[in-house]
PDB file of N, CA and C in Angstrom:
ATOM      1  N   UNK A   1     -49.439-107.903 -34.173  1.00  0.00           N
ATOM      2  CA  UNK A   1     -48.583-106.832 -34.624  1.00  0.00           C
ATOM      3  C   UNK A   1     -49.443-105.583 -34.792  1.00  0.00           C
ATOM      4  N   UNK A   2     -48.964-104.481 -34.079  1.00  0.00           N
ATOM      5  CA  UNK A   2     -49.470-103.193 -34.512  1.00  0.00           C
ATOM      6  C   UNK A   2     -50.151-103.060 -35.669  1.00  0.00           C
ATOM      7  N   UNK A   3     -51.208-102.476 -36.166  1.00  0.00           N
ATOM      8  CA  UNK A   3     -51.176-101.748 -37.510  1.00  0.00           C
ATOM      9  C   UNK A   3     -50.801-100.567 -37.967  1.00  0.00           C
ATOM     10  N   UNK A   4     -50.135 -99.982 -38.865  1.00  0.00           N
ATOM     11  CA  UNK A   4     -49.464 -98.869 -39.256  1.00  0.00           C
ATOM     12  C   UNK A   4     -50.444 -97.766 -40.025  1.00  0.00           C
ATOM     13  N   UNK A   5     -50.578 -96.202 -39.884  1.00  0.00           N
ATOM     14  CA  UNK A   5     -51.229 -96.172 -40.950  1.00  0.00           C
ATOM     15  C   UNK A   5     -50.382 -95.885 -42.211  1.00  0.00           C
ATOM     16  N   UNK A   6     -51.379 -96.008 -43.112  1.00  0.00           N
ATOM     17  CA  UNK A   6     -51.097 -95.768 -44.357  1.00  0.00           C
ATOM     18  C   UNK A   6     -50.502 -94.239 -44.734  1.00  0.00           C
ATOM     19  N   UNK A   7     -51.277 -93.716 -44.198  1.00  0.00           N
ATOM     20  CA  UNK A   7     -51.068 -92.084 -44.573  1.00  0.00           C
ATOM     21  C   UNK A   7     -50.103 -91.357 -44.126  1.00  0.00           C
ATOM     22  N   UNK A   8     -49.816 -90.234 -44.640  1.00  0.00           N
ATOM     23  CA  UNK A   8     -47.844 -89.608 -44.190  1.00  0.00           C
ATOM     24  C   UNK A   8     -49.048 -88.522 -43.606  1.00  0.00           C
ATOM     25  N   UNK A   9     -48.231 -88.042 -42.532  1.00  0.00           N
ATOM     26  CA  UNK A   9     -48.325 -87.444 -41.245  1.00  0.00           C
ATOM     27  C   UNK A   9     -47.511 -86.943 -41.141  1.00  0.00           C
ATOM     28  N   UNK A  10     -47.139 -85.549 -40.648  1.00  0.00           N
ATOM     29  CA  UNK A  10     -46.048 -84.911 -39.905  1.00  0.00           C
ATOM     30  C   UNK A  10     -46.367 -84.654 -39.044  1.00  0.00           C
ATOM     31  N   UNK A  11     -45.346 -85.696 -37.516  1.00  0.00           N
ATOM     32  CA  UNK A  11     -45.801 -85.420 -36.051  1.00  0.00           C
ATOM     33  C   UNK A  11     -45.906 -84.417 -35.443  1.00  0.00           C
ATOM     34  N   UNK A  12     -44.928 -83.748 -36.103  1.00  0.00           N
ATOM     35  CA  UNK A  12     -44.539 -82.265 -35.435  1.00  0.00           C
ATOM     36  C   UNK A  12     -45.828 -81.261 -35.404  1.00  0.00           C
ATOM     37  N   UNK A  13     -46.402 -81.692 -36.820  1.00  0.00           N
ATOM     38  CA  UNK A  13     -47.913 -80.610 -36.817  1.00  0.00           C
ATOM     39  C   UNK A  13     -49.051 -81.416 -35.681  1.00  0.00           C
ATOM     40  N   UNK A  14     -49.365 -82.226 -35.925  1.00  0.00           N
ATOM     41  CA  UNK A  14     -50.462 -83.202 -35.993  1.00  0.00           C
ATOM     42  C   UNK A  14     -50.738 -84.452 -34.441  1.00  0.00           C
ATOM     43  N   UNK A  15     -50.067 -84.855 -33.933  1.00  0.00           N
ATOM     44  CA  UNK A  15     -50.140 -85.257 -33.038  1.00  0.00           C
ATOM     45  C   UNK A  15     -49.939 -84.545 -31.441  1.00  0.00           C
ATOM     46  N   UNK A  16     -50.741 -84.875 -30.768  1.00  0.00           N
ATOM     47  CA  UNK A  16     -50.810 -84.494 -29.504  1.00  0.00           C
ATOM     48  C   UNK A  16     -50.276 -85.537 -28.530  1.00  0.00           C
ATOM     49  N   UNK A  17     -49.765 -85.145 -26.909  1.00  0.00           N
ATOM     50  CA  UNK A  17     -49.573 -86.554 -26.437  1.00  0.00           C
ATOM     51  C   UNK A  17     -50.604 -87.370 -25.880  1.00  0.00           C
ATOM     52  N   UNK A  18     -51.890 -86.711 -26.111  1.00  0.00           N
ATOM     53  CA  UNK A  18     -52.712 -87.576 -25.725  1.00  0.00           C
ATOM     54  C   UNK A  18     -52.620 -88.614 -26.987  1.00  0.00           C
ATOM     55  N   UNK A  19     -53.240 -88.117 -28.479  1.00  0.00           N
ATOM     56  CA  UNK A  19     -52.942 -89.249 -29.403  1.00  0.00           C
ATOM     57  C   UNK A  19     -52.033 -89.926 -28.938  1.00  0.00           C
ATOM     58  N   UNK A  20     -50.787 -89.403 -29.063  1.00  0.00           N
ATOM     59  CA  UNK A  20     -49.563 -90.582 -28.988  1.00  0.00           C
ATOM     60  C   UNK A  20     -49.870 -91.441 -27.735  1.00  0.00           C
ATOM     61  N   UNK A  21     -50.467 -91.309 -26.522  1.00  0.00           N
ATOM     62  CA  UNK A  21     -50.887 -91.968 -25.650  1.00  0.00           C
ATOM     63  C   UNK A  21     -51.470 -93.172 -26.179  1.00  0.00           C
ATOM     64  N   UNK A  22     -52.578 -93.256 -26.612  1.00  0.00           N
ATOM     65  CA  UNK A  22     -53.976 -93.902 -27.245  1.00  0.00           C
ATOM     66  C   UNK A  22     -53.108 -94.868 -28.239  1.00  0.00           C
ATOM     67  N   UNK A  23     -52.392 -94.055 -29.637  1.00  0.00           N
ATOM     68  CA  UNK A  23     -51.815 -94.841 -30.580  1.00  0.00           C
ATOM     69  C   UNK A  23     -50.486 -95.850 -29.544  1.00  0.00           C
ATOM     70  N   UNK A  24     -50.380 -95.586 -28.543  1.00  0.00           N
ATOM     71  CA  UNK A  24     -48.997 -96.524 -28.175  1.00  0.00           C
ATOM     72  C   UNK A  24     -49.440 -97.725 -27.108  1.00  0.00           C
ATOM     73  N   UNK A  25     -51.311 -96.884 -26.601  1.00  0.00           N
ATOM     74  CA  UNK A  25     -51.593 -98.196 -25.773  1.00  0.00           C
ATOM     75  C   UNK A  25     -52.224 -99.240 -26.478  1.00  0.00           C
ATOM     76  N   UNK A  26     -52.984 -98.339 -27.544  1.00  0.00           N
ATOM     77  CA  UNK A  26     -53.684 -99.633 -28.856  1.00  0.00           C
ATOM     78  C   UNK A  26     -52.487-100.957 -29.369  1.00  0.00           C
ATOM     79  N   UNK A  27     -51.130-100.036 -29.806  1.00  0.00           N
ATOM     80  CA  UNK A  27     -49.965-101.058 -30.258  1.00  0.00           C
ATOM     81  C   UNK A  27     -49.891-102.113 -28.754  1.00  0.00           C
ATOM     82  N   UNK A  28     -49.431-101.502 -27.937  1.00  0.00           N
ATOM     83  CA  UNK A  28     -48.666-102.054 -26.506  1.00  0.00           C
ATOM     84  C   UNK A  28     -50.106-103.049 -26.539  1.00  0.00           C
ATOM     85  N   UNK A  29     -51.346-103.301 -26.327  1.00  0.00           N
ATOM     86  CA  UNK A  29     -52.237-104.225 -26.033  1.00  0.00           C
ATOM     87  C   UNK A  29     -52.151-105.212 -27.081  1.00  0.00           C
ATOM     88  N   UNK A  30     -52.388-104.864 -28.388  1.00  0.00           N
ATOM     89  CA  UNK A  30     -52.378-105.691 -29.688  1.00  0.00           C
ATOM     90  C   UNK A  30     -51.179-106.583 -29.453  1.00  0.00           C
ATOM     91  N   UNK A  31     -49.879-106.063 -29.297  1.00  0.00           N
ATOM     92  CA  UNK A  31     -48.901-107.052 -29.320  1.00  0.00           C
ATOM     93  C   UNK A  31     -48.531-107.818 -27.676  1.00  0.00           C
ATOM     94  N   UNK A  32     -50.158-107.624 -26.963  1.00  0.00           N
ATOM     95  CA  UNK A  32     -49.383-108.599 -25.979  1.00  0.00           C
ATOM     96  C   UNK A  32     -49.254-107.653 -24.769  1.00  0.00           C
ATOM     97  N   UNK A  33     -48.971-106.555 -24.455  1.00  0.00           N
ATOM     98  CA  UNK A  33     -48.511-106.009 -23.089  1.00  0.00           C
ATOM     99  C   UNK A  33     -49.561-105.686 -22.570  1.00  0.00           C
ATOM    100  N   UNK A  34     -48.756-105.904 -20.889  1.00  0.00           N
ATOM    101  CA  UNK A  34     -49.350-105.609 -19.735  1.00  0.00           C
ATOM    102  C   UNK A  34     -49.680-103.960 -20.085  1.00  0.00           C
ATOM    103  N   UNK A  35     -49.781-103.017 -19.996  1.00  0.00           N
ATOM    104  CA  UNK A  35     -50.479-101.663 -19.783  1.00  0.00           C
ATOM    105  C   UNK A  35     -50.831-100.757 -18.624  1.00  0.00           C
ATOM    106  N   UNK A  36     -50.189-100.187 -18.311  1.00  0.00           N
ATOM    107  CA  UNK A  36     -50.436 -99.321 -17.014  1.00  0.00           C
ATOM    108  C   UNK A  36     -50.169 -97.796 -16.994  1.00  0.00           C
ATOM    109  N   UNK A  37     -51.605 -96.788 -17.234  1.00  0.00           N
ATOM    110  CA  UNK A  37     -51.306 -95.651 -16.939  1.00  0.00           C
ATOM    111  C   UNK A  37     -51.930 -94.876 -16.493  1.00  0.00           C
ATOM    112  N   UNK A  38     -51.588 -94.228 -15.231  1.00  0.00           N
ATOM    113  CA  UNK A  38     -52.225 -93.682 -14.024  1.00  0.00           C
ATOM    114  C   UNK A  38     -53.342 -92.571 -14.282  1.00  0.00           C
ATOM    115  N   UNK A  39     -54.072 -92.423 -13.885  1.00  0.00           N
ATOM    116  CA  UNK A  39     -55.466 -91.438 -14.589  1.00  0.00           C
ATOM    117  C   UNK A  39     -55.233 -90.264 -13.769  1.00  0.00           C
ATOM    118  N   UNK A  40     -55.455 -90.010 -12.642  1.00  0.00           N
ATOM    119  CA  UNK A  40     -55.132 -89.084 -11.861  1.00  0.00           C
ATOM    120  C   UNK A  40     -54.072 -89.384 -11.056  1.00  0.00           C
ATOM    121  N   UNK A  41     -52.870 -88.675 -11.149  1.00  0.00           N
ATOM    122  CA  UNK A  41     -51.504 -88.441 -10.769  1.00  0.00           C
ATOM    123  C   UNK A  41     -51.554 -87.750  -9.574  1.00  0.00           C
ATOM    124  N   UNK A  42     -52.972 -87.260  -8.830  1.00  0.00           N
ATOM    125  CA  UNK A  42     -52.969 -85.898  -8.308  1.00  0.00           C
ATOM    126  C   UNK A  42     -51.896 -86.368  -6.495  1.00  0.00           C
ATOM    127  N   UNK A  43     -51.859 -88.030  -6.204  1.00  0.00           N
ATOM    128  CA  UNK A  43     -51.230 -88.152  -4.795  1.00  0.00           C
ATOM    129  C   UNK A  43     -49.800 -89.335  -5.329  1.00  0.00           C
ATOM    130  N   UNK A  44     -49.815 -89.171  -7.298  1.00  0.00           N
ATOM    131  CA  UNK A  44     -48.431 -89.881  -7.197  1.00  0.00           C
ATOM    132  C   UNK A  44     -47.080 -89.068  -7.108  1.00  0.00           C
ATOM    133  N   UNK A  45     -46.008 -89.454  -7.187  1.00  0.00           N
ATOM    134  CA  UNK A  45     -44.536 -89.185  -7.088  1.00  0.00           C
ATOM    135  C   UNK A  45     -44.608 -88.188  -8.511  1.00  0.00           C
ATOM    136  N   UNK A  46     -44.274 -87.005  -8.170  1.00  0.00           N
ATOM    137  CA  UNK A  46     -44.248 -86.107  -9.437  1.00  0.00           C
ATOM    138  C   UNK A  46     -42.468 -86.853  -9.992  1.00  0.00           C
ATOM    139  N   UNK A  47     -43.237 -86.621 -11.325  1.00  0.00           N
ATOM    140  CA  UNK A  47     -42.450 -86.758 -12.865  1.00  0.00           C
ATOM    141  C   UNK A  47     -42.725 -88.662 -13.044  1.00  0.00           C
ATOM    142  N   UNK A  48     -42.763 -89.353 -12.684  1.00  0.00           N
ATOM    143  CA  UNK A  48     -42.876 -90.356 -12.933  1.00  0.00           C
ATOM    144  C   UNK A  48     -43.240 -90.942 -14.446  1.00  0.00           C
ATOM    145  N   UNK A  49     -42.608 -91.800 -15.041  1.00  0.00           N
ATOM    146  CA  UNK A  49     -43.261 -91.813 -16.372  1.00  0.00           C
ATOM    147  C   UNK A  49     -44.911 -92.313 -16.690  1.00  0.00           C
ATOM    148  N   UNK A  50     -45.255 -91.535 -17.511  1.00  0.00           N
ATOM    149  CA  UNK A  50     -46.493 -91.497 -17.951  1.00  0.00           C
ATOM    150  C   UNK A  50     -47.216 -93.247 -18.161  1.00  0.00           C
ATOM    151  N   UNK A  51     -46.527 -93.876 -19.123  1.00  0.00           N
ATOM    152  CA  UNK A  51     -46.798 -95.368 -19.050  1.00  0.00           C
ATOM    153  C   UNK A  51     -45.969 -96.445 -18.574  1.00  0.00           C
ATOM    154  N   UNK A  52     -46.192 -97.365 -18.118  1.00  0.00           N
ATOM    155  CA  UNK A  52     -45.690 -98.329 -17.731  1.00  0.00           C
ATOM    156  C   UNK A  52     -46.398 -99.729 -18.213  1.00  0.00           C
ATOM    157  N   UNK A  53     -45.037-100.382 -19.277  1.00  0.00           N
ATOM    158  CA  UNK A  53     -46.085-101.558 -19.726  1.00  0.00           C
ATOM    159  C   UNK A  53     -45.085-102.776 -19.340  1.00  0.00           C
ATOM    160  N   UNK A  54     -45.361-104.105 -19.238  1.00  0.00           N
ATOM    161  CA  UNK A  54     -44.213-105.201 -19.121  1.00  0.00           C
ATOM    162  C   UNK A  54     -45.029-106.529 -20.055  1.00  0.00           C
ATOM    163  N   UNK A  55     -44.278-107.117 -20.455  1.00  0.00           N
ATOM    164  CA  UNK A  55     -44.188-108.125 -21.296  1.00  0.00           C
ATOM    165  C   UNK A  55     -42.831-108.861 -21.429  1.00  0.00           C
ATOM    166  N   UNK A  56     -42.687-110.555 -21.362  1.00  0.00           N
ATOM    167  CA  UNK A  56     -41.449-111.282 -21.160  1.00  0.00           C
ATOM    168  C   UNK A  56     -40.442-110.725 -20.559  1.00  0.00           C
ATOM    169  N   UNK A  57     -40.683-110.130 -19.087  1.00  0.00           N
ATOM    170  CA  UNK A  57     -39.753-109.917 -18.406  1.00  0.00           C
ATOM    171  C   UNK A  57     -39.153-108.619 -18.502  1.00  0.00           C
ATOM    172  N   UNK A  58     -39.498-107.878 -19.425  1.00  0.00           N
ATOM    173  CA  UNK A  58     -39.602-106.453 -19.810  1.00  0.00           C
ATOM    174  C   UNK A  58     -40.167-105.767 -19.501  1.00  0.00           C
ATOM    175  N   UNK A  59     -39.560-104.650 -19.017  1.00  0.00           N
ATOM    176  CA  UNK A  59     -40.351-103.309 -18.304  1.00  0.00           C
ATOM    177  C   UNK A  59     -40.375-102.651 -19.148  1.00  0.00           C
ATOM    178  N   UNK A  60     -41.026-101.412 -19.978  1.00  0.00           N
ATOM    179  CA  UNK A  60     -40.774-100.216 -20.589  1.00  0.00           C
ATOM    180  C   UNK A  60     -41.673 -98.738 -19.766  1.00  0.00           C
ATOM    181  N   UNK A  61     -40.916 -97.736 -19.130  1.00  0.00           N
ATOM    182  CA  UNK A  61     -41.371 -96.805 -18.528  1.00  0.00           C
ATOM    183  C   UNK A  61     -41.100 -95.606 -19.558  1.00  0.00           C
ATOM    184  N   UNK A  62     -41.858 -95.309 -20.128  1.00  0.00           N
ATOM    185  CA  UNK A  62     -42.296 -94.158 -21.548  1.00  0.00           C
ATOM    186  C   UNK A  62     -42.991 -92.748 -20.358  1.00  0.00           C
ATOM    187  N   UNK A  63     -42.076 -91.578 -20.519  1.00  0.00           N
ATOM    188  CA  UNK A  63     -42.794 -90.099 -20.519  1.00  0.00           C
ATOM    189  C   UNK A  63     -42.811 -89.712 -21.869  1.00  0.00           C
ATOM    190  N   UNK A  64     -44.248 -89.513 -22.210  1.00  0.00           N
ATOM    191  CA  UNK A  64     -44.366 -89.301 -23.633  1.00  0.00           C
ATOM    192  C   UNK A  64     -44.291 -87.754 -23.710  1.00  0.00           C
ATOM    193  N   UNK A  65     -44.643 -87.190 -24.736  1.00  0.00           N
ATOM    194  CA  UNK A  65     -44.547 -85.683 -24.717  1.00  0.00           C
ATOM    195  C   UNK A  65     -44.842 -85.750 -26.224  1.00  0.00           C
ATOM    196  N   UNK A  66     -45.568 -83.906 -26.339  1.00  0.00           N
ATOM    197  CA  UNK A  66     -46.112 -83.821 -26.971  1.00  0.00           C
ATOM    198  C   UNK A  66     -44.956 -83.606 -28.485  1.00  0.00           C
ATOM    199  N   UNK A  67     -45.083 -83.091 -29.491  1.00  0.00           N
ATOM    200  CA  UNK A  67     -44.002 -82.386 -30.338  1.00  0.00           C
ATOM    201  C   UNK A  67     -43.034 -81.800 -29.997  1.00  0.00           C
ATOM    202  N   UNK A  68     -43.821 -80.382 -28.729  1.00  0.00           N
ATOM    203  CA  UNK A  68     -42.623 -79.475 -28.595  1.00  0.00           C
ATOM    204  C   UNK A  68     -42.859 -79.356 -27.096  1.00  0.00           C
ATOM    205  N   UNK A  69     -43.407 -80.355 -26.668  1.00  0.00           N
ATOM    206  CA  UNK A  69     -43.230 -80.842 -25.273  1.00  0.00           C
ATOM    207  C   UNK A  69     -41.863 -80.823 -24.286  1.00  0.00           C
ATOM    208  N   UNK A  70     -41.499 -80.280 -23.401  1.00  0.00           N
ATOM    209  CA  UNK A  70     -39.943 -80.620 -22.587  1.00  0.00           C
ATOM    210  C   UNK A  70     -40.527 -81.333 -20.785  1.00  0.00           C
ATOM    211  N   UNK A  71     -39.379 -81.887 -21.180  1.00  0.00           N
ATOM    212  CA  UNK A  71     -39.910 -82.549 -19.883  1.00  0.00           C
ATOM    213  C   UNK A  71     -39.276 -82.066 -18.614  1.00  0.00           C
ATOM    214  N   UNK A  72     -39.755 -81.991 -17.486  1.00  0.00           N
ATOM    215  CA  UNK A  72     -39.790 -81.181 -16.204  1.00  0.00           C
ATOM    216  C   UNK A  72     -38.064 -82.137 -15.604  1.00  0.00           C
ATOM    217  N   UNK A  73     -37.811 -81.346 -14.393  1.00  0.00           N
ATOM    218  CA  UNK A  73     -36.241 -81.492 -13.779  1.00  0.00           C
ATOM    219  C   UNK A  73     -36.729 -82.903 -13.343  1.00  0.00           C
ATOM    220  N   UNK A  74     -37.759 -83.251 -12.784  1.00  0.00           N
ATOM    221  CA  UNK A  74     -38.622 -84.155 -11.950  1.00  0.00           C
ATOM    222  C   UNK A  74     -38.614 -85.479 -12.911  1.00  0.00           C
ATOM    223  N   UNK A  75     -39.186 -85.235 -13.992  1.00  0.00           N
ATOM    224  CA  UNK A  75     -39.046 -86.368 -15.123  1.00  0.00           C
ATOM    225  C   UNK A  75     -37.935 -87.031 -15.606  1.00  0.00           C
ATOM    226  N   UNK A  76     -36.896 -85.881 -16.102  1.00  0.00           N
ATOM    227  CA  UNK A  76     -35.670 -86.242 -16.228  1.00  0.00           C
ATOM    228  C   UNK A  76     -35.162 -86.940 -14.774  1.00  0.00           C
ATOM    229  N   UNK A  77     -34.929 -86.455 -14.077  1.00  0.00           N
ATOM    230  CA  UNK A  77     -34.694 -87.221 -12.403  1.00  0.00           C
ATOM    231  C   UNK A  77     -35.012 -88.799 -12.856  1.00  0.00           C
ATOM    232  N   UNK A  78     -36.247 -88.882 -13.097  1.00  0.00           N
ATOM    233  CA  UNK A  78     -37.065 -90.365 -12.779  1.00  0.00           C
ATOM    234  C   UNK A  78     -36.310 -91.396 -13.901  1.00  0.00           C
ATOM    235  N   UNK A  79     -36.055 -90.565 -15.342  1.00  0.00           N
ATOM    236  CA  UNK A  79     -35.846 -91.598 -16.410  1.00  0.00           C
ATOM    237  C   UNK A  79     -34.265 -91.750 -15.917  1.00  0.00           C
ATOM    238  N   UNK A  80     -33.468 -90.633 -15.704  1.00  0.00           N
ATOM    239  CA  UNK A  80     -32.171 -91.263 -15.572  1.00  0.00           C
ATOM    240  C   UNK A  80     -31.687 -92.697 -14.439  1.00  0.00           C
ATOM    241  N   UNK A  81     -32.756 -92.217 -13.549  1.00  0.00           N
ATOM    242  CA  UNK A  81     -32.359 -93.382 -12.068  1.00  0.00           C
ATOM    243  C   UNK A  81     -33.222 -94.333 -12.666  1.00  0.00           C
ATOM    244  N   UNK A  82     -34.219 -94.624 -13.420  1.00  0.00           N
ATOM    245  CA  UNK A  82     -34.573 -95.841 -14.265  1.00  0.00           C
ATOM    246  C   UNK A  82     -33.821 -96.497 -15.299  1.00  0.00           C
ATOM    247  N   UNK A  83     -33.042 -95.661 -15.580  1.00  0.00           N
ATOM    248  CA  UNK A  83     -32.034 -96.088 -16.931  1.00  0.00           C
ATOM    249  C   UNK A  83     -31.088 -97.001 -16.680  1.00  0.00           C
ATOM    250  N   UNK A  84     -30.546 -96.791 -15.086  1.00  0.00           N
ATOM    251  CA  UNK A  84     -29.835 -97.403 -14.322  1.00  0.00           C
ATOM    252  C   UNK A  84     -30.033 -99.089 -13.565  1.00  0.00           C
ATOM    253  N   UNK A  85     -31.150 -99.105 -13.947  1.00  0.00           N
ATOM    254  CA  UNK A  85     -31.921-100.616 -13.427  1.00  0.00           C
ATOM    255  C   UNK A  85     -31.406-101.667 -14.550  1.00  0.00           C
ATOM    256  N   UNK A  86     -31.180-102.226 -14.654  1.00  0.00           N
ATOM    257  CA  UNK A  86     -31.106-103.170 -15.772  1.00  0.00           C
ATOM    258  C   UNK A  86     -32.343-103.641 -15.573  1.00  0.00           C
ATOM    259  N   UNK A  87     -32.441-104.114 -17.197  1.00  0.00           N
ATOM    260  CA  UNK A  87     -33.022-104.526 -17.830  1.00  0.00           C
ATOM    261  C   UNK A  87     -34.581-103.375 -17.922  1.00  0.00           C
ATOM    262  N   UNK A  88     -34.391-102.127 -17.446  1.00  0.00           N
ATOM    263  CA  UNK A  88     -35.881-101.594 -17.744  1.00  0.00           C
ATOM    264  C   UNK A  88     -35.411-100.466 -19.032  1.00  0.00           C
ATOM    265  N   UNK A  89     -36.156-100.422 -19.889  1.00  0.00           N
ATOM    266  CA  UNK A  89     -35.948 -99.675 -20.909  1.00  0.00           C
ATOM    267  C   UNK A  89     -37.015 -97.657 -20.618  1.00  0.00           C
ATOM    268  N   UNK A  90     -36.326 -97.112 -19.893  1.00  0.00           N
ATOM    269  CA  UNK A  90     -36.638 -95.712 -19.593  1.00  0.00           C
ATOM    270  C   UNK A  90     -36.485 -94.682 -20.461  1.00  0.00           C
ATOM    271  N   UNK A  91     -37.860 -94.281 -21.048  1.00  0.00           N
ATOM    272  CA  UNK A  91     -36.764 -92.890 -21.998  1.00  0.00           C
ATOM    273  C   UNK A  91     -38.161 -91.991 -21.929  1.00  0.00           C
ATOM    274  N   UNK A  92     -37.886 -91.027 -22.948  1.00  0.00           N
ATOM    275  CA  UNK A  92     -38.542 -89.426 -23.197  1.00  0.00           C
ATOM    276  C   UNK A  92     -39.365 -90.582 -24.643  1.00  0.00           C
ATOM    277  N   UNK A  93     -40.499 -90.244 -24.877  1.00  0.00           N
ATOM    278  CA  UNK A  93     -41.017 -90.669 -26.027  1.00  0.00           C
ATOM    279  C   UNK A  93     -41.370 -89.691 -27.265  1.00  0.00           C
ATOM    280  N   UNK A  94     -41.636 -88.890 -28.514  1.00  0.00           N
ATOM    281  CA  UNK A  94     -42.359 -87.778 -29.129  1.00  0.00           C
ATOM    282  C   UNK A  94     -42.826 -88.805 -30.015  1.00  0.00           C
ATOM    283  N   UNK A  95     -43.846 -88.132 -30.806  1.00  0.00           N
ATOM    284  CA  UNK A  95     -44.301 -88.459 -31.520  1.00  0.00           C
ATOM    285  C   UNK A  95     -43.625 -89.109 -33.193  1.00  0.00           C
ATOM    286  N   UNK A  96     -42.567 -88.089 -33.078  1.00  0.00           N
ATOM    287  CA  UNK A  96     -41.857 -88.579 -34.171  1.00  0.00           C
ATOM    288  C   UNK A  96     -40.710 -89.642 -34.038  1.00  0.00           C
ATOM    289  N   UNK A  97     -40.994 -90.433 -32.755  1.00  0.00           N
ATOM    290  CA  UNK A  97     -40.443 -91.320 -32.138  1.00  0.00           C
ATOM    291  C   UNK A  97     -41.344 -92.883 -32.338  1.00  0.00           C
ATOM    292  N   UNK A  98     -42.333 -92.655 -33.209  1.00  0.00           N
ATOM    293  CA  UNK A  98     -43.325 -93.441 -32.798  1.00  0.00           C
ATOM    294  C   UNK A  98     -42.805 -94.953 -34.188  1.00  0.00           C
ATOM    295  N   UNK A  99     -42.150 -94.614 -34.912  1.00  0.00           N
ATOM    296  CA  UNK A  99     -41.889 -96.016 -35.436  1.00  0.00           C
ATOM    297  C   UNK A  99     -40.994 -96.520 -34.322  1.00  0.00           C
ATOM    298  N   UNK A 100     -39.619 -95.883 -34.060  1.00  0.00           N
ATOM    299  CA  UNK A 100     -39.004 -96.771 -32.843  1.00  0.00           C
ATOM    300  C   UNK A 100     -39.507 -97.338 -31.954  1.00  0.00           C
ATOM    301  N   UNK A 101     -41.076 -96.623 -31.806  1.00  0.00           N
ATOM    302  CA  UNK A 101     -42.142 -97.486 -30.322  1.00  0.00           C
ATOM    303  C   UNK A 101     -42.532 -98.620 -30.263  1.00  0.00           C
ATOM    304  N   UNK A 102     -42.507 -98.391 -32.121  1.00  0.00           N
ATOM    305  CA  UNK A 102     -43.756 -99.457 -32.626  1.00  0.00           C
ATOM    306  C   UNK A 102     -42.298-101.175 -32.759  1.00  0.00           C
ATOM    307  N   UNK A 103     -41.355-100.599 -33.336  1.00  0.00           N
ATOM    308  CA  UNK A 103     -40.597-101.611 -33.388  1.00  0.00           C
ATOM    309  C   UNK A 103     -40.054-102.056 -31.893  1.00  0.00           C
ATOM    310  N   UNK A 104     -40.104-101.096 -30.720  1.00  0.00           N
ATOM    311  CA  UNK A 104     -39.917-101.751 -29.696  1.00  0.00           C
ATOM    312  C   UNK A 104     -41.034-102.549 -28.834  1.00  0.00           C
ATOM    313  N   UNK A 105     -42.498-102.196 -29.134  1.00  0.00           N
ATOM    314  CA  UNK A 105     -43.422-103.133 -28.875  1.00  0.00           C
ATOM    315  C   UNK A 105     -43.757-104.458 -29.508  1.00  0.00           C
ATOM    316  N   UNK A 106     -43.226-104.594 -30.981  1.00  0.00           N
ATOM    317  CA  UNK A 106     -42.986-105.594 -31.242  1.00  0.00           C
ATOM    318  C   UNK A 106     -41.764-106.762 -31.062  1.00  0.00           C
ATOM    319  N   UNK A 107     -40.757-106.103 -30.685  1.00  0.00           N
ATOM    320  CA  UNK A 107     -39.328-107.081 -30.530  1.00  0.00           C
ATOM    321  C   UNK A 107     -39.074-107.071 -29.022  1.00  0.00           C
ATOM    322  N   UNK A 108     -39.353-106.273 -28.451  1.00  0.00           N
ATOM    323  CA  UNK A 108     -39.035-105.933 -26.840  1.00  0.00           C
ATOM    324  C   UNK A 108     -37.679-104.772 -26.739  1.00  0.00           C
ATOM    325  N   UNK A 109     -37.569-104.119 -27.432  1.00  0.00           N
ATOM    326  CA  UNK A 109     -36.121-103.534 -27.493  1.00  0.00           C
ATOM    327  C   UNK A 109     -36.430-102.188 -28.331  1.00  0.00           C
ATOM    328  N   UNK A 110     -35.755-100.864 -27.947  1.00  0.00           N
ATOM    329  CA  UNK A 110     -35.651 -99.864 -28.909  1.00  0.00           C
ATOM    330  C   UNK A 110     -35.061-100.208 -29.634  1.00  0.00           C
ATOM    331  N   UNK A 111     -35.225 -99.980 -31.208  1.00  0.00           N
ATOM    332  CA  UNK A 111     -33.794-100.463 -31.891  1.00  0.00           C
ATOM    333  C   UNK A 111     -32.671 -99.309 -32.209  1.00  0.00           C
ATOM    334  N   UNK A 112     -32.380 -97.945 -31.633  1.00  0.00           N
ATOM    335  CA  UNK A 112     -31.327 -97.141 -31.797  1.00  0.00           C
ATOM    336  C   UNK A 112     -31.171 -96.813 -30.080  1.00  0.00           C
ATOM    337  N   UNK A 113     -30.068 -97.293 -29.644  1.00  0.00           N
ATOM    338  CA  UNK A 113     -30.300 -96.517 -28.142  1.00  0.00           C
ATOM    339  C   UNK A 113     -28.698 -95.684 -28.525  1.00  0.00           C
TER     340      UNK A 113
END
């Protein structure tokens, strides 16, 4: 199981999406997932989501973003025609999104869709 921190944080100030990167691949490994995220993008499919992890048959394709991050026509494109797959869980991630991450790396499931 993930560890949480202790300390109150406001994402909105304080996190970047690289953190949120790092804090979601540390959870995603600890509890078990596969992990996949591309280092140089420079000859992939623009907008594609940022991570890609699978565990029990579960896909999760996460474009993370920063606080006040928006995501490109290209991104949106990718998560909606992923949304459409069953069974892959596709979305926009922020930082202040990050307990829902944490409870979906542990159960396999967002818990508010």
């Amino acid at each position: 199981m993930p560890k949480r921190s202790t300390e109150t944080v406001d994402p909105e100030k304080v996190w970047t999406e690289k953190k949120l990167q790092a804090t979601i691949r540390k959870a995603a490994l600890d509890c078990g997932w596969k992990f996949y995220h591309t280092q140089v993008s420079l000859y992939s499919a623009r907008g594609f989501p940022d991570l890609a992890m699978v565990k029990n048959g579960r896909l999760l394709l996460w474009e993370l973003k920063g606080p006040h991050g928006k995501p490109s026509s290209a991104q949106l494109e990718w998560i909606e025609a992923l949304k459409a797959v069953p069974g892959i869980d596709a979305r926009l991630v922020y930082p202040a999104d990050l307990d829902d991450a944490y409870t979906a790396l542990v159960t396999g499931s967002w818990p508010r869709i």
